[in-house]
Structure formats: structure tokens, C-alpha cells
N, C-alpha and C. Protein backbone atom coordinates (compact mmCIF):
# COMPACT_ATOMS: atom_id res chain seq x y z
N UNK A 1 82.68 138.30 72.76
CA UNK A 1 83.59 137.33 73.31
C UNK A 1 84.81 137.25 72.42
N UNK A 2 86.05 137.41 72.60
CA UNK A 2 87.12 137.38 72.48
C UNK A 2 87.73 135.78 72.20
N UNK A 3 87.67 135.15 70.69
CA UNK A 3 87.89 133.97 70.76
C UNK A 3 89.62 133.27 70.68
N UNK A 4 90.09 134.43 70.35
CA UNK A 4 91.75 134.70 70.09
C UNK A 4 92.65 133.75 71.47
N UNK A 5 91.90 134.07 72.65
CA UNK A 5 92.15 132.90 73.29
C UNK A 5 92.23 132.16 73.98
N UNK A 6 91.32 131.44 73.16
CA UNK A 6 90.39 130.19 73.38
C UNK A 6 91.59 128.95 72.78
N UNK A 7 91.82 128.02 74.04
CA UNK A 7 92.03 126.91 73.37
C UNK A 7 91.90 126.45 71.59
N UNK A 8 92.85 126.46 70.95
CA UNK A 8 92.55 126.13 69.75
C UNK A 8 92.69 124.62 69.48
N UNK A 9 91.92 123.90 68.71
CA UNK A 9 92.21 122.55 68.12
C UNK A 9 93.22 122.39 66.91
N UNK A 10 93.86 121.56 67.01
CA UNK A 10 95.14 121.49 66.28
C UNK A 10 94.91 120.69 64.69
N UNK A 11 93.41 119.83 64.64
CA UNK A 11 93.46 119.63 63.47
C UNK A 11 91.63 119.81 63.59
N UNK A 12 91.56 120.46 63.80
CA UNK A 12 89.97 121.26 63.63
C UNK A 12 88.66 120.24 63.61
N UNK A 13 88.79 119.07 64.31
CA UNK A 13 87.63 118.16 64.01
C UNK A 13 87.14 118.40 65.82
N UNK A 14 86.44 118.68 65.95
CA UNK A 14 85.69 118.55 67.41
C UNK A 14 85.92 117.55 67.91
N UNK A 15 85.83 117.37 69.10
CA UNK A 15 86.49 116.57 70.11
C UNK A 15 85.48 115.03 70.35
N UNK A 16 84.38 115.48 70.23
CA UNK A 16 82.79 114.35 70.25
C UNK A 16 83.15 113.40 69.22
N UNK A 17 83.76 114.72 67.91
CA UNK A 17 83.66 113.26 66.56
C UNK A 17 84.86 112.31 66.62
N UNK A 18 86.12 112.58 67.45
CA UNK A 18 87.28 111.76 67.55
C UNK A 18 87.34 110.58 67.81
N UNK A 19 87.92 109.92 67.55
CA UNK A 19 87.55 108.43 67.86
C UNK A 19 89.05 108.35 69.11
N UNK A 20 88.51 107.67 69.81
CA UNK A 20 90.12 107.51 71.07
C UNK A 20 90.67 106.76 70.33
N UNK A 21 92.30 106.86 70.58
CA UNK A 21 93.03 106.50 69.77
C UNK A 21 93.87 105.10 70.77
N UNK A 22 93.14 105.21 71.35
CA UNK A 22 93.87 103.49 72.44
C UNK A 22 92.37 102.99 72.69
N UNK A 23 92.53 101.54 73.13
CA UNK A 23 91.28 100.67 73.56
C UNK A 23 91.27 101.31 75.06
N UNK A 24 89.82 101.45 75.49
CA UNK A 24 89.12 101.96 76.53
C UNK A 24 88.95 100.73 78.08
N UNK A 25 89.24 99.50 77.37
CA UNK A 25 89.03 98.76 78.15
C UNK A 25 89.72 98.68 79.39
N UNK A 26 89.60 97.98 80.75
CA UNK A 26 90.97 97.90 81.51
C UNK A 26 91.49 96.30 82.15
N UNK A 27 92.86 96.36 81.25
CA UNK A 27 93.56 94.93 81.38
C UNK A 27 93.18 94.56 82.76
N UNK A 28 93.62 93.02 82.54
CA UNK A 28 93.62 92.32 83.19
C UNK A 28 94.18 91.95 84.64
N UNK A 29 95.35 92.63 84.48
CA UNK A 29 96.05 93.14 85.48
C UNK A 29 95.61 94.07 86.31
N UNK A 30 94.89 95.11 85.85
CA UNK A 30 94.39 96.45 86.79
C UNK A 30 93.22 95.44 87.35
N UNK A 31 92.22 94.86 86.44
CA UNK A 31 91.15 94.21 86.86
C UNK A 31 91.28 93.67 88.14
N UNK A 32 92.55 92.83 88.15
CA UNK A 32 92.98 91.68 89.18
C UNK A 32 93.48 92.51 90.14
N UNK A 33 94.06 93.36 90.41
CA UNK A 33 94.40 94.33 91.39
C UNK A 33 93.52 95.46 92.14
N UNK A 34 92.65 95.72 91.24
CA UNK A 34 91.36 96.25 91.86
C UNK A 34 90.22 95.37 92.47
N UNK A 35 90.43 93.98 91.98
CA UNK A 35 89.58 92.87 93.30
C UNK A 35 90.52 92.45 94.30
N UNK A 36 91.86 92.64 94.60
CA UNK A 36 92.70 92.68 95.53
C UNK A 36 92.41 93.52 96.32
N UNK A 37 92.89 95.19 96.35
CA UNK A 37 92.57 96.31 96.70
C UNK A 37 91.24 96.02 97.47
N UNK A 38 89.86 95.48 96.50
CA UNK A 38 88.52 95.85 97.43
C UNK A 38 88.55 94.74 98.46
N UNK A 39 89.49 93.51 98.49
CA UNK A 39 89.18 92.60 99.62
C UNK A 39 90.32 92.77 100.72
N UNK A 40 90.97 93.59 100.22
CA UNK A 40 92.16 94.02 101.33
C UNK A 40 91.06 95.30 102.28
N UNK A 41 90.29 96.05 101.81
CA UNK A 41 89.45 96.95 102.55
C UNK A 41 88.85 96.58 103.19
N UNK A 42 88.18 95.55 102.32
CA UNK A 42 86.90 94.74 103.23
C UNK A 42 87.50 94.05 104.92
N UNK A 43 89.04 93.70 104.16
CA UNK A 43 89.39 92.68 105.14
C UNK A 43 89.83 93.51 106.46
N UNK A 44 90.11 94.38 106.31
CA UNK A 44 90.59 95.26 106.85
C UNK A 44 89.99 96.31 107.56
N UNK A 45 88.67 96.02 107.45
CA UNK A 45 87.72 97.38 108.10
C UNK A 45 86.72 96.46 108.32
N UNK A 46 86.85 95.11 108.91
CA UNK A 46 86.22 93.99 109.64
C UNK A 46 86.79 94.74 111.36
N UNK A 47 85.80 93.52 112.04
CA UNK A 47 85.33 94.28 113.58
C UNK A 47 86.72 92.60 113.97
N UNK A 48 87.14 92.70 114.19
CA UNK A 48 87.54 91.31 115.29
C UNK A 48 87.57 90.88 115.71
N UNK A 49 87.10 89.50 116.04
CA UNK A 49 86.45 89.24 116.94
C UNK A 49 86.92 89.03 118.56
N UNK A 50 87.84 89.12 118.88
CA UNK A 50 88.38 89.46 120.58
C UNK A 50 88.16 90.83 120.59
N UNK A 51 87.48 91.77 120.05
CA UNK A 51 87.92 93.28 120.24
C UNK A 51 87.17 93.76 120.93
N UNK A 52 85.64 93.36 120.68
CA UNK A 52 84.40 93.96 121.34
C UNK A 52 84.60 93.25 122.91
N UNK A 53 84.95 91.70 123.37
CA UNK A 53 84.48 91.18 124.81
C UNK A 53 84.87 90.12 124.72
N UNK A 54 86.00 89.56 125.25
CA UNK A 54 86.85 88.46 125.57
C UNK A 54 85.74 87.32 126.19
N UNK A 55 85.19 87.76 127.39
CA UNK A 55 84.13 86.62 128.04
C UNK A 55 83.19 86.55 127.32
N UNK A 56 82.47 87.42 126.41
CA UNK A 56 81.36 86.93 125.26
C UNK A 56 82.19 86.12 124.14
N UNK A 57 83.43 86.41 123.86
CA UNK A 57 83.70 85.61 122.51
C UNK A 57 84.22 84.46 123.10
N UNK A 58 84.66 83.93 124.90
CA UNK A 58 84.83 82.76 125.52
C UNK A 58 84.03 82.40 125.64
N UNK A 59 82.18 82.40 126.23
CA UNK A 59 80.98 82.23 125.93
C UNK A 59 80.73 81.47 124.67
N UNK A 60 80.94 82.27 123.57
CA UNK A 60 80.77 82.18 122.65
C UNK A 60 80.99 80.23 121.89
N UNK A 61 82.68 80.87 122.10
CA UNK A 61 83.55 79.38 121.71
C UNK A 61 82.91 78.05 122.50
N UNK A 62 82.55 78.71 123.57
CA UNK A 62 82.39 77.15 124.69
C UNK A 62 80.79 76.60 124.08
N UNK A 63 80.17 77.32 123.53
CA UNK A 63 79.05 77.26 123.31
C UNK A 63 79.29 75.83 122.02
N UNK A 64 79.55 76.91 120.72
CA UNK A 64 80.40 76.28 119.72
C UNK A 64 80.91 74.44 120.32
N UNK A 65 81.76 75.05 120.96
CA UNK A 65 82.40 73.39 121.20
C UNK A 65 81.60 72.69 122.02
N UNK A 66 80.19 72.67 122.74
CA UNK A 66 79.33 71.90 123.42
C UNK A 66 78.21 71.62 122.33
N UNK A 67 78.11 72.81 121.46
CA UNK A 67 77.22 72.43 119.99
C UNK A 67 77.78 70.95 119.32
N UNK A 68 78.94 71.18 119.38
CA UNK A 68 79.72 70.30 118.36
C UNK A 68 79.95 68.67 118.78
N UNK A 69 80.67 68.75 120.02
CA UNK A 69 80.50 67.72 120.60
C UNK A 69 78.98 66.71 121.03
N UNK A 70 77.69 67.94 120.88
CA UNK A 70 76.68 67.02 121.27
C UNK A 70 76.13 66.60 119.73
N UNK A 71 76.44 67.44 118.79
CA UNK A 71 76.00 66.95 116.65
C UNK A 71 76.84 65.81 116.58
N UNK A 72 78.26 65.81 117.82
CA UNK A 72 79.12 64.16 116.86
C UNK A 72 78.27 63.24 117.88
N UNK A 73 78.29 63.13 118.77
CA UNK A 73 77.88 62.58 119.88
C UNK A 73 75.99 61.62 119.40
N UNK A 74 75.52 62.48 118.90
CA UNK A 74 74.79 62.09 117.84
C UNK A 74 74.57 61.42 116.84
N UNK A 75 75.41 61.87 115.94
CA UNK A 75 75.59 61.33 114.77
C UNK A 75 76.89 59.84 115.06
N UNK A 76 77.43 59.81 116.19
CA UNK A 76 78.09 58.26 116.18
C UNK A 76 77.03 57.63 117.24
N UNK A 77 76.03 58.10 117.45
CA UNK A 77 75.43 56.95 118.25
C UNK A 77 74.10 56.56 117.18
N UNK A 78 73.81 57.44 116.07
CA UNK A 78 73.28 56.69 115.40
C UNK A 78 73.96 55.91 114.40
N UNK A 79 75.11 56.26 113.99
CA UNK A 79 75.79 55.44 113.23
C UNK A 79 76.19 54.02 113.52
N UNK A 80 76.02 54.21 115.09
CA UNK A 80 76.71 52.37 115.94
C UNK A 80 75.53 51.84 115.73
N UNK A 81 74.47 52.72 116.05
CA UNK A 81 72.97 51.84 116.77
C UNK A 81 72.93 50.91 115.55
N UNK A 82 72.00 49.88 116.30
CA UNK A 82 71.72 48.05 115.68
C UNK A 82 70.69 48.79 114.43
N UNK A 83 70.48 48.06 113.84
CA UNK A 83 69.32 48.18 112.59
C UNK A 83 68.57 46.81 112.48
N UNK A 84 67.59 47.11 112.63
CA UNK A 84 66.56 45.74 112.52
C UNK A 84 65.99 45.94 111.50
């Protein structure tokens, strides 16, 4: 094998024993922009909900708002009722 040329090292210490010469960590800034980035994907490769069926997600709502109206409807008729 012909080592003449081979990549040479410029101050002859192997590359394993080097110590990096900057901190490895990643600021705060990249941090905060890479949990941006993953909720912009997330947000973004969501289903929508009018997309799949207009009369299931009208279904849907009417349902919702007859849920809702009969939990208040409830909860103020026990709140009026007498207490003995």
C-alpha cells in the first residue's frame, strides 16, 4: 500500500485523541427553533377537519351543541333546585 497519498495529519496526534476545539452542545436558539420546526410539521400534516365530510363534521357539531346544552341545562337546574 502506497501511503505517500494518504491524507496526512498536520500535527501528527490521531484524530480519537483530539479534544474538539468548540463546545458540542446546541444553543438555545437552534433548540427553540427545532421545537418550532417539529410543531409546524405536526401542525401541518394534521387531517382537517371539514376535509374528510361536511355532513359528518355538521352531525358532529350538532351533536356537540345538544351535549352541551343538555350538561348546562343540568347543572342550572341543580344549582336553582331548593335544598332541604
Amino acid at each position: 500500500m502506497n501511503t505517500t497519498y494518504a491524507p496526512q495529519r498536520p500535527s501528527g496526534i490521531p484524530d480519537t485523541l483530539r479534544l474538539p476545539s468548540r463546545d458540542t452542545r446546541t444553543s438555545i436558539i437552534d433548540r427553540i427553533a427545532l421545537h418550532v420546526g417539529l410543531r409546524l410539521l405536526l401542525w401541518g400534516s394534521r387531517a382537517p377537519r371539514l376535509a374528510d365530510d361536511r355532513e359528518r363534521h355538521a352531525r358532529a357539531h350538532r351533536n356537540h351543541a345538544a351535549t352541551r346544552a343538555r350538561e348546562h341545562g343540568y347543572l342550572r337546574e341543580a344549582a336553582l333546585a331548593p335544598r332541604s
